[in-house]
Protein backbone atom coordinates (compact mmCIF):
# COMPACT_ATOMS: atom_id res chain seq x y z
CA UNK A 1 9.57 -12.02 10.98
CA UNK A 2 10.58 -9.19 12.85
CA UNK A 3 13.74 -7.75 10.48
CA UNK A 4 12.38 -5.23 7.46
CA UNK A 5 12.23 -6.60 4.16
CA UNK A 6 15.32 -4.72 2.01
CA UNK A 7 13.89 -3.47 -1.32
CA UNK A 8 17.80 -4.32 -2.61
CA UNK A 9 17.59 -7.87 -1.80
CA UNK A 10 13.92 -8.98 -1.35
CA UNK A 11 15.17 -10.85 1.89
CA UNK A 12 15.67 -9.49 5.68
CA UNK A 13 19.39 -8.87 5.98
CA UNK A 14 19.82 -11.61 8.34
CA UNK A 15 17.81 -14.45 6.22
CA UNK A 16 20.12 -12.76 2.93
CA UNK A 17 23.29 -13.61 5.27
CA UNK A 18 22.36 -17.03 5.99
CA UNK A 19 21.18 -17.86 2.17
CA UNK A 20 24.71 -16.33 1.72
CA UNK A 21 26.45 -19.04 3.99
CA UNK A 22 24.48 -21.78 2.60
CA UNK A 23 25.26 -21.17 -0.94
CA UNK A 24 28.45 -21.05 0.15
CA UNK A 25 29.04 -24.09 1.79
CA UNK A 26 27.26 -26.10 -1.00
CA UNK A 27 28.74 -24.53 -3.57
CA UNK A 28 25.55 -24.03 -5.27
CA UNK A 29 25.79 -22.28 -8.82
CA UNK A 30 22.28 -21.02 -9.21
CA UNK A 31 19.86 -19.54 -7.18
CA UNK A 32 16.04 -19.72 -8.47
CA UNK A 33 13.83 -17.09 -7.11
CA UNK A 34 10.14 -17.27 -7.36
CA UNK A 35 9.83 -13.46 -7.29
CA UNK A 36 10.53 -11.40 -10.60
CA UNK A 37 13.96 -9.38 -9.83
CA UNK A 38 15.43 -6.30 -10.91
CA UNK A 39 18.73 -6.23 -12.82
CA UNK A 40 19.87 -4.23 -9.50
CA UNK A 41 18.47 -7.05 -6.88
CA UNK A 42 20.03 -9.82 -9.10
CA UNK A 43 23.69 -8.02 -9.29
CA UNK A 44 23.53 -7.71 -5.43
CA UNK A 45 22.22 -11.28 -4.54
CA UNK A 46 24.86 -13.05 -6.79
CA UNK A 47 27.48 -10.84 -4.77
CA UNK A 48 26.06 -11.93 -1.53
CA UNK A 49 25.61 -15.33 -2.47
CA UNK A 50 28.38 -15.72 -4.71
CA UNK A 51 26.39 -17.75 -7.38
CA UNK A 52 24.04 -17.00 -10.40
CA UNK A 53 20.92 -15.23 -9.24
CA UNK A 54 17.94 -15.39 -11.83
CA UNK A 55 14.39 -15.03 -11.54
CA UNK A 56 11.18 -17.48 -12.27
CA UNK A 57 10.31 -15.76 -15.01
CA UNK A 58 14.03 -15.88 -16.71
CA UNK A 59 13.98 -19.31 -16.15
CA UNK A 60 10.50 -19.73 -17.99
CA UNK A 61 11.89 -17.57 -20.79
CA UNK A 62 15.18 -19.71 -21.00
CA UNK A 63 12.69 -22.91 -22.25
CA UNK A 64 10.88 -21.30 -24.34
């Protein structure tokens, strides 16, 4: 792990870029991170990954 962590994304830009292309070429519609996000780091990972970007802890408050 030698690239910074960005504060924006939670992700070195390079491991960011190649979530991006994954998402991508899946077409996947929602990404699940295990880390609570900011309204800020969620708007900016659904751009880069062109999907739905939501947090653990949304996703437990969505069942309840």
């Amino acid at each position: 792990m030698t690239e910074p962590f960005s504060r924006r994304t939670l992700l070195s830009a390079g491991r960011a870029r190649e979530i991006a292309q994954a998402c991508r070429a899946a077409r996947v519609g929602v990404v699940v991170f295990v880390n609570p996000l900011t309204n800020h780091q969620r708007a900016a990972l659904s751009d880069m990954f062109g999907c739905f970007v939501i947090s653990g802890e949304e996703l437990v408050a969505l069942g309840r």
